[in-house]
Protein backbone atom coordinates (compact mmCIF):
# COMPACT_ATOMS: atom_id res chain seq x y z
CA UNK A 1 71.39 87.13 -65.33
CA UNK A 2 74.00 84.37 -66.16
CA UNK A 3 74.47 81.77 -63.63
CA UNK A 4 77.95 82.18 -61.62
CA UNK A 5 80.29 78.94 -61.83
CA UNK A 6 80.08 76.75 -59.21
CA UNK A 7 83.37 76.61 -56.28
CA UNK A 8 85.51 73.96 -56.24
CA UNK A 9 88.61 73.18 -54.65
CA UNK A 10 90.57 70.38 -52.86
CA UNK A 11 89.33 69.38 -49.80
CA UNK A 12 86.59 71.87 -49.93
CA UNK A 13 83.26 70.93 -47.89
CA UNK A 14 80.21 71.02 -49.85
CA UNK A 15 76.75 71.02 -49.06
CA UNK A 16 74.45 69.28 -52.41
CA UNK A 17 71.06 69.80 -53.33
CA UNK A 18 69.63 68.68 -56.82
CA UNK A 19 65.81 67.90 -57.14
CA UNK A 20 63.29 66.56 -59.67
CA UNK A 21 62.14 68.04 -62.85
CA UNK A 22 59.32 70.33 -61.91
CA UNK A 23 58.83 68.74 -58.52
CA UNK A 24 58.31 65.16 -59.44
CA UNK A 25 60.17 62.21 -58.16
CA UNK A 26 63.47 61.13 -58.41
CA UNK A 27 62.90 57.51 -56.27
CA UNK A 28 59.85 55.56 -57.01
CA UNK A 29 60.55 53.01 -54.15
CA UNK A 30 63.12 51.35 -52.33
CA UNK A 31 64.71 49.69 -55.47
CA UNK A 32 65.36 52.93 -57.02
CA UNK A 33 66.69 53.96 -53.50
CA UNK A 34 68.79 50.91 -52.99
CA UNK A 35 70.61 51.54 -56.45
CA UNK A 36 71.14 55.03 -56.24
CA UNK A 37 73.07 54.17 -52.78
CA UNK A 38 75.03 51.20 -54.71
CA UNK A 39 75.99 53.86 -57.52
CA UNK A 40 76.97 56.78 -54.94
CA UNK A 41 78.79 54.28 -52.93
CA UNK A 42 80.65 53.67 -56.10
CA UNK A 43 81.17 56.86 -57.39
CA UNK A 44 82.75 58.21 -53.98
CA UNK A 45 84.74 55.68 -53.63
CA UNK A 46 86.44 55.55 -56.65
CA UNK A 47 86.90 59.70 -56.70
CA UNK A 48 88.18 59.39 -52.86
CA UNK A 49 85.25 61.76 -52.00
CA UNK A 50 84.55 62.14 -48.34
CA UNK A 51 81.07 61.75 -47.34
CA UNK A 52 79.26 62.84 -43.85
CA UNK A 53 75.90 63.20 -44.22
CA UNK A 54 73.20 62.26 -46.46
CA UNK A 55 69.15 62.38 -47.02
CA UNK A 56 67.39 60.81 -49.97
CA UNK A 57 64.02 62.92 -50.60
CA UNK A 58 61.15 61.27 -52.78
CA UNK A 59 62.01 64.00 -55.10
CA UNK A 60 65.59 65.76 -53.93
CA UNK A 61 68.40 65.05 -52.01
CA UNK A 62 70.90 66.28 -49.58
CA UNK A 63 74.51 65.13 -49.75
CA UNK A 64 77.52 66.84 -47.22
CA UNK A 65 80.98 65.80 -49.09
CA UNK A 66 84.53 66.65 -49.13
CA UNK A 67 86.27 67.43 -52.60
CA UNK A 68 88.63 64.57 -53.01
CA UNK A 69 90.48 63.18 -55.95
CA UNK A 70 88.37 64.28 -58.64
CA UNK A 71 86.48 67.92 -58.78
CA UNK A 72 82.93 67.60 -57.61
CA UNK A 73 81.34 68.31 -60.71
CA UNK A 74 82.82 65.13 -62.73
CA UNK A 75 80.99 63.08 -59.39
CA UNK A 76 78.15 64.40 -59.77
CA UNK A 77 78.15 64.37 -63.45
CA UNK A 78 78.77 60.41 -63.23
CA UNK A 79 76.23 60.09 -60.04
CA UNK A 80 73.13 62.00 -62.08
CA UNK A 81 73.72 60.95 -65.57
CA UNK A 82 73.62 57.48 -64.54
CA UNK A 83 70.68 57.69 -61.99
CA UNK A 84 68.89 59.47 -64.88
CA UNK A 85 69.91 57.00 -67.51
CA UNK A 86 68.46 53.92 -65.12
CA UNK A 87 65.69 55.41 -63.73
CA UNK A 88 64.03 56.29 -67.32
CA UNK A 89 64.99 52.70 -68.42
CA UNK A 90 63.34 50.89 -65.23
CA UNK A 91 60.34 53.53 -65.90
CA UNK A 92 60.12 53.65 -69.47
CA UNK A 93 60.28 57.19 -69.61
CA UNK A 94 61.84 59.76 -71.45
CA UNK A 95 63.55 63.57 -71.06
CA UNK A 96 65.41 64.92 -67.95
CA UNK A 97 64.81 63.86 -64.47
CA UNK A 98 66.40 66.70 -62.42
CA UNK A 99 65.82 69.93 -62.35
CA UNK A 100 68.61 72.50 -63.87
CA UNK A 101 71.34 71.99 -62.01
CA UNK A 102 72.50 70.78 -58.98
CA UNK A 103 73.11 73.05 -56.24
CA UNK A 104 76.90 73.30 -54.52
CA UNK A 105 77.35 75.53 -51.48
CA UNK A 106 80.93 75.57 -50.18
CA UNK A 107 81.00 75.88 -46.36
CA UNK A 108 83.02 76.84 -43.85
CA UNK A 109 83.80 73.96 -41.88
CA UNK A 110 84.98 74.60 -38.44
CA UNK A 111 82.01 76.98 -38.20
CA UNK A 112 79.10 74.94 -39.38
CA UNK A 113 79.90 71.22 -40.38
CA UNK A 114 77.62 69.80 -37.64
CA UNK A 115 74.70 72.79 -38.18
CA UNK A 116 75.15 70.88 -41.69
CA UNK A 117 75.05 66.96 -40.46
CA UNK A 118 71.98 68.07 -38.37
CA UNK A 119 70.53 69.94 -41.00
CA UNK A 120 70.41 67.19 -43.71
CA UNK A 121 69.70 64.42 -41.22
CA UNK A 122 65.89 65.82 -39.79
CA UNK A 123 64.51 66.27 -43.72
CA UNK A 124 63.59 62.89 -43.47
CA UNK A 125 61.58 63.47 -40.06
CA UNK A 126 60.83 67.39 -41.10
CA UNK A 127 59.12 65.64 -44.20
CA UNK A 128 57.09 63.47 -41.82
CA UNK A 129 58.55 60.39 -44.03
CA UNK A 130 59.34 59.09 -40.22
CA UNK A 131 57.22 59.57 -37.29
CA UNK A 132 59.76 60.45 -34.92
CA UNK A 133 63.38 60.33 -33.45
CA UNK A 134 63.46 57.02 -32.58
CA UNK A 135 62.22 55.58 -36.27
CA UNK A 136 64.38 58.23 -37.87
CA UNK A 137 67.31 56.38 -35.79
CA UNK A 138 66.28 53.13 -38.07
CA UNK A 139 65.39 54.75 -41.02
CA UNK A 140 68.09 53.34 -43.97
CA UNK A 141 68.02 56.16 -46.69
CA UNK A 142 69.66 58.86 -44.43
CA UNK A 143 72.93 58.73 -43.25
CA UNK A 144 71.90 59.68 -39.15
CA UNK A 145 70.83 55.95 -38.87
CA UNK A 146 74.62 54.88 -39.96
CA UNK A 147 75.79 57.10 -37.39
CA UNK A 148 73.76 55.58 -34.52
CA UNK A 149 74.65 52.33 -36.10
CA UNK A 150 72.16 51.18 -37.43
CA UNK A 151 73.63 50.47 -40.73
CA UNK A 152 76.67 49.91 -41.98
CA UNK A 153 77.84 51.74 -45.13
CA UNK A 154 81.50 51.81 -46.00
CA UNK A 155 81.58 55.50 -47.78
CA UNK A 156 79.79 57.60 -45.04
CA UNK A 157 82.19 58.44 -43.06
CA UNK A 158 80.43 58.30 -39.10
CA UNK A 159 83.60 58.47 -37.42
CA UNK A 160 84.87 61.76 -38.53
CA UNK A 161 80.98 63.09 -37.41
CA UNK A 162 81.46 61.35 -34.64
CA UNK A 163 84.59 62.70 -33.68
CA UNK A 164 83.24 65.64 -33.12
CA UNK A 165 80.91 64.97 -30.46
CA UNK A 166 83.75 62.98 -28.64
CA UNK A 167 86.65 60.27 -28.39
CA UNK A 168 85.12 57.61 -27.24
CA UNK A 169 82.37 55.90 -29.33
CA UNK A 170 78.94 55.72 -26.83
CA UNK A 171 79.57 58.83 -25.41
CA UNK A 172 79.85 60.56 -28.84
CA UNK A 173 77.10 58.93 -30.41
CA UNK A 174 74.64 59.80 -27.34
CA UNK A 175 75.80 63.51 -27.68
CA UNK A 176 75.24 63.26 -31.14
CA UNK A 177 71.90 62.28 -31.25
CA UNK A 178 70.76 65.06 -28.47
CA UNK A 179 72.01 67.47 -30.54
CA UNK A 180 70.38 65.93 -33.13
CA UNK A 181 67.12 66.11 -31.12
CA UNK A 182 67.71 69.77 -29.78
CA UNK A 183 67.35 70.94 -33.79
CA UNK A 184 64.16 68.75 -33.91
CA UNK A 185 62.08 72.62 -33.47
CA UNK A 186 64.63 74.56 -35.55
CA UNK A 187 61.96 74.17 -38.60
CA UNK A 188 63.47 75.45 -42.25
CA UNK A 189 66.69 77.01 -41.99
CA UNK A 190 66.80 79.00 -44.90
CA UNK A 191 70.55 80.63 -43.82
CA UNK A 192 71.93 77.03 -44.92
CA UNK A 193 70.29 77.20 -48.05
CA UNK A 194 69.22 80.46 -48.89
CA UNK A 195 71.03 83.80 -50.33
CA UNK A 196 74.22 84.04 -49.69
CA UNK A 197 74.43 86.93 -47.31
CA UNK A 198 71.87 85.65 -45.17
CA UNK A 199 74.60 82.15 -44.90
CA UNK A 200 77.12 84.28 -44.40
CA UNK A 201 75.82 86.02 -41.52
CA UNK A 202 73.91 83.32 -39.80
CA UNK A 203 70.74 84.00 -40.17
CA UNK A 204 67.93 86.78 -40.45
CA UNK A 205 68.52 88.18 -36.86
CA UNK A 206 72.31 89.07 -37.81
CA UNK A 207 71.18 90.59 -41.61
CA UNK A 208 68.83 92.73 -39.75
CA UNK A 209 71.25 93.77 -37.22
CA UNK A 210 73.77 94.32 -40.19
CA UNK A 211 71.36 96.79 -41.84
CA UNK A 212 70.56 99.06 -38.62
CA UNK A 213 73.99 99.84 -38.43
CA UNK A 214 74.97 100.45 -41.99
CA UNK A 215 77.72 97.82 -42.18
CA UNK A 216 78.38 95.89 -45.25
CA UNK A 217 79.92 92.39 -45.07
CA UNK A 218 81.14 90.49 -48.48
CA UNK A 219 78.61 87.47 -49.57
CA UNK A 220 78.30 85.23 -51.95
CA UNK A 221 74.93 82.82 -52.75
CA UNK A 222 77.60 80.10 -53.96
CA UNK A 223 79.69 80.08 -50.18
CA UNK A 224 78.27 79.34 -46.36
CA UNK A 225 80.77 80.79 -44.10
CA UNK A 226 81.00 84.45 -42.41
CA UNK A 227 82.56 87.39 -44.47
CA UNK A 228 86.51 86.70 -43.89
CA UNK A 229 85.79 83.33 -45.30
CA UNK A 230 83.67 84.35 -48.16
CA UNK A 231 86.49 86.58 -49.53
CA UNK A 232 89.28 83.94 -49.03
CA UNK A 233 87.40 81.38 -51.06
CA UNK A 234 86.58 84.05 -54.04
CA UNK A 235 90.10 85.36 -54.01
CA UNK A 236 91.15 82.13 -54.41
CA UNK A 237 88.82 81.21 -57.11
CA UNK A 238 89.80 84.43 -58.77
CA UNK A 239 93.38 83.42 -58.56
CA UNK A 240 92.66 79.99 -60.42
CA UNK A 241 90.92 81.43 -62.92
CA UNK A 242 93.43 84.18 -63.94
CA UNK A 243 96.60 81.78 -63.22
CA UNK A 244 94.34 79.18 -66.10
CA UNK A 245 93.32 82.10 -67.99
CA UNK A 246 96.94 83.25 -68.08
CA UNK A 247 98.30 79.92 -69.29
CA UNK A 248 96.05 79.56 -72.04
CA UNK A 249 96.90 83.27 -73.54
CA UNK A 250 100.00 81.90 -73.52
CA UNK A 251 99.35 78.87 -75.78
CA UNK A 252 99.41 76.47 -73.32
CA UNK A 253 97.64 73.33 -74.64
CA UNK A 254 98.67 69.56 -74.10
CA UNK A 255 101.08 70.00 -76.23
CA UNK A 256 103.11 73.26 -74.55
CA UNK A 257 102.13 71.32 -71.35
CA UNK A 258 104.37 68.01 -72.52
CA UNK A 259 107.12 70.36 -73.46
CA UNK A 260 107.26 72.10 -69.84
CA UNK A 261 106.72 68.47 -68.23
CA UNK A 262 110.21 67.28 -70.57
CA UNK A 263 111.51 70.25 -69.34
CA UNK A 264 111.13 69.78 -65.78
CA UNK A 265 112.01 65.92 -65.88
CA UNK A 266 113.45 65.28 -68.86
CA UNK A 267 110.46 62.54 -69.83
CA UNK A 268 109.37 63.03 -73.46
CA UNK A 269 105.53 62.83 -74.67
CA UNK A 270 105.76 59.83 -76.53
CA UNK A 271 106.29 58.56 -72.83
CA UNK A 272 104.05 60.02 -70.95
CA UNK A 273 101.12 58.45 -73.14
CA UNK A 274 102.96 55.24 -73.32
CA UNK A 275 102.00 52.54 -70.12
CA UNK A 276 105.10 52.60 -68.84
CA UNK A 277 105.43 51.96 -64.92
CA UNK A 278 108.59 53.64 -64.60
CA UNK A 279 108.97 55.49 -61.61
CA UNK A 280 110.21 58.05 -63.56
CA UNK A 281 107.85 57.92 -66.28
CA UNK A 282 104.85 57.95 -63.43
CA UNK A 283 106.06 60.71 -62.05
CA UNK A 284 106.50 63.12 -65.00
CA UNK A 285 102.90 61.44 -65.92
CA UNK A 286 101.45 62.92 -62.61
CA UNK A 287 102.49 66.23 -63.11
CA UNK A 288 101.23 66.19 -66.59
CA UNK A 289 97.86 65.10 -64.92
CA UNK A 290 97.88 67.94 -62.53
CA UNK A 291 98.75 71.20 -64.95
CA UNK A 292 96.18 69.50 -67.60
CA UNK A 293 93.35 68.90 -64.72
CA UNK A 294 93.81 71.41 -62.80
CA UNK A 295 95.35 74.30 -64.41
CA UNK A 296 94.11 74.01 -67.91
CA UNK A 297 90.33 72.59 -66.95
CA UNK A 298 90.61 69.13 -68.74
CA UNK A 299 88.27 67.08 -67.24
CA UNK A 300 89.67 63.57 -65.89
CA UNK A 301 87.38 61.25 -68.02
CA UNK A 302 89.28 63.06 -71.03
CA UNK A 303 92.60 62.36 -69.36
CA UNK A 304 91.39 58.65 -68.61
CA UNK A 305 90.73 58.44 -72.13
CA UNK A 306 94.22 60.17 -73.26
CA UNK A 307 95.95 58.25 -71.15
CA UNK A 308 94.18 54.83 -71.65
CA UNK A 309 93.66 54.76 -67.97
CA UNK A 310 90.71 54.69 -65.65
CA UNK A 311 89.28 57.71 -63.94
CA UNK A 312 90.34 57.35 -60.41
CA UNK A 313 94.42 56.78 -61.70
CA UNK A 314 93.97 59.89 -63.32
CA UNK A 315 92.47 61.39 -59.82
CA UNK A 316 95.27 60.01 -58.58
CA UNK A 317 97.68 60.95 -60.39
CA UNK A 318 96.34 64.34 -60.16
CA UNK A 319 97.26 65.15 -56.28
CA UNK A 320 100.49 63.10 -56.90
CA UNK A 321 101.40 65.92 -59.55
CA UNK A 322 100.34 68.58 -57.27
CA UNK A 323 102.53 67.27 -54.68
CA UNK A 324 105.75 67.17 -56.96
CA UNK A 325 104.85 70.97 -57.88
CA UNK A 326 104.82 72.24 -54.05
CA UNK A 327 107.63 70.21 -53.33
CA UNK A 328 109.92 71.86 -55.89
CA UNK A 329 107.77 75.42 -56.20
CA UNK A 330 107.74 74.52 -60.01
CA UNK A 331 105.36 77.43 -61.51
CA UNK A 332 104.46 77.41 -65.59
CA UNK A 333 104.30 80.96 -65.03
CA UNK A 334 105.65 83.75 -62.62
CA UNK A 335 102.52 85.08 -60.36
CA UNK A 336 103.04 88.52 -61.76
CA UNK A 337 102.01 87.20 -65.51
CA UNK A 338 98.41 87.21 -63.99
């Protein structure tokens, strides 16, 4: 069977997997670690992509991130193309380094973003790369030993994990790490990685229950949340697709998209792909952005390259535009059309 598309949307929480080719490693040692951490670091901060937890694996890792300014496929497109492209240079090798592709799972927060912090954090110690608690605490290529602080790492963002377990700083980090130790027997949890409807429910226990009584709840191996969650997230996924699907049956291209943009603001294309700072001119720019990006499926790095910008103006420019549509309910087409 085909492969579904991946979920993405705006502010989404995601939970990444992606592993080596056939098993085989992805880090050699800590140089390959270290730069892989510089080019993350880089990556999410120039895509304003939220990061809260993290595990480098010999041969997979683990990332928990927020979609920010840029869809989480062009990250991760820039994070493993160039981890690939320097690690086969450093090791004089050839071919793919990672296996297929990446796994996304988009989860329901509120429900089980710390399940998800905890989760990621104990591979290293599951993995019996640490001995125990106290040298996972120290341990630099996770992100649990920024949140005791340990480390200090300007993208992984502690504080909103932190926040959870409390206002004040010593308090929440001591209740984070003894819920970090109360998972320490949990073992595998194959409901935060596994088929969907096992996710969805929480585990075996609740499947089983499900079954016995002949109730049938919507799931989806793509989306970790329970069943009212699962459908929200495809319906809205099946709205962007027909509202893009819609546009394009109606010839709208670049082109068709300038015309609407002159039509809403009165700034022609010439101007638009001129580097102009105008407010007006930026503004019409950034709602060009948006309808190409995120209505037609243009990927940024084309739009950088359009626009003779870099990639994070373009992300930019992107929520700006969506902004200026919500503000003045501007549709290309009427909801009915699709």
């Amino acid at each position: 069977m085909p492969r579904k598309a991946r979920i993405d949307a705006p502010g989404a929480l995601n939970h990444i997997i992606f592993r080596g080719i056939e098993g085989r490693n992805i880090f050699r040692d800590n140089r390959d670690r270290n730069n892989f951490l510089d080019r993350l670091g880089a990556v999410l901060s120039e895509t304003g992509t939220p990061c809260f937890a993290w595990a480098l694996m010999p041969n997979h890792v683990h990332l928990l991130l927020k979609t920010g300014n840029a869809p989480l496929s062009h990250v991760m497109q820039r994070l493993l193309t160039g981890h690939g492209t320097y690690f086969n240079r450093r090791h004089r090798r050839h071919g793919k380094l990672f296996q297929n592709r990446y796994k996304s799972i988009l989860c329901q927060e509120e429900v089980y973003f710390r399940e998800l912090v905890r989760y990621i954090h104990l591979n290293p110690l599951r993995a019996k790369l640490v001995a125990d608690l106290n040298s996972l605490d120290k341990w630099f290529y996770s992100g649990h030993s920024t949140i005791m602080g340990k480390r200090e790492i300007p993208w992984h963002d502690d504080k909103y994990v932190l926040k959870m377990f409390g206002e004040f700083l010593p308090g929440a980090r001591k209740r984070y790490r003894n819920y970090i130790q109360k998972g320490l027997n949990h073992g595998k949890r194959p409901e935060l990685t596994g088929g969907g409807l096992i996710r969805s429910l929480g585990g075996w226990s609740a499947v089983k229950m499900l079954r016995r009584s002949d109730i049938s709840m919507k799931s989806d191996e793509r989306i970790l949340g329970d069943g009212d969650f699962v459908e929200r997230v495809l319906h809205a996924a099946q709205e962007r697709y027909e509202r893009g699907y819609a546009l394009k049956a109606q010839g709208y291209d670049l082109s068709k998209t300038g015309r609407w943009v002159k039509e809403k603001t009165g700034i022609e294309m010439d101007d638009l792909l001129s580097k102009s700072k105008r407010p007006a001119i930026v503004r019409a720019r950034s709602l060009f952005c948006f309808v190409a990006c995120r209505e037609l499926g243009m990927k940024t790095t084309e739009m950088a390259a359009l626009l003779k910008i870099s990639q994070p103006s373009v992300s930019k420019s992107v929520l700006r535009g969506e902004k200026i549509c919500k503000e003045n309910d501007w549709k290309m087409i009427p909801e009915e059309s699709y």
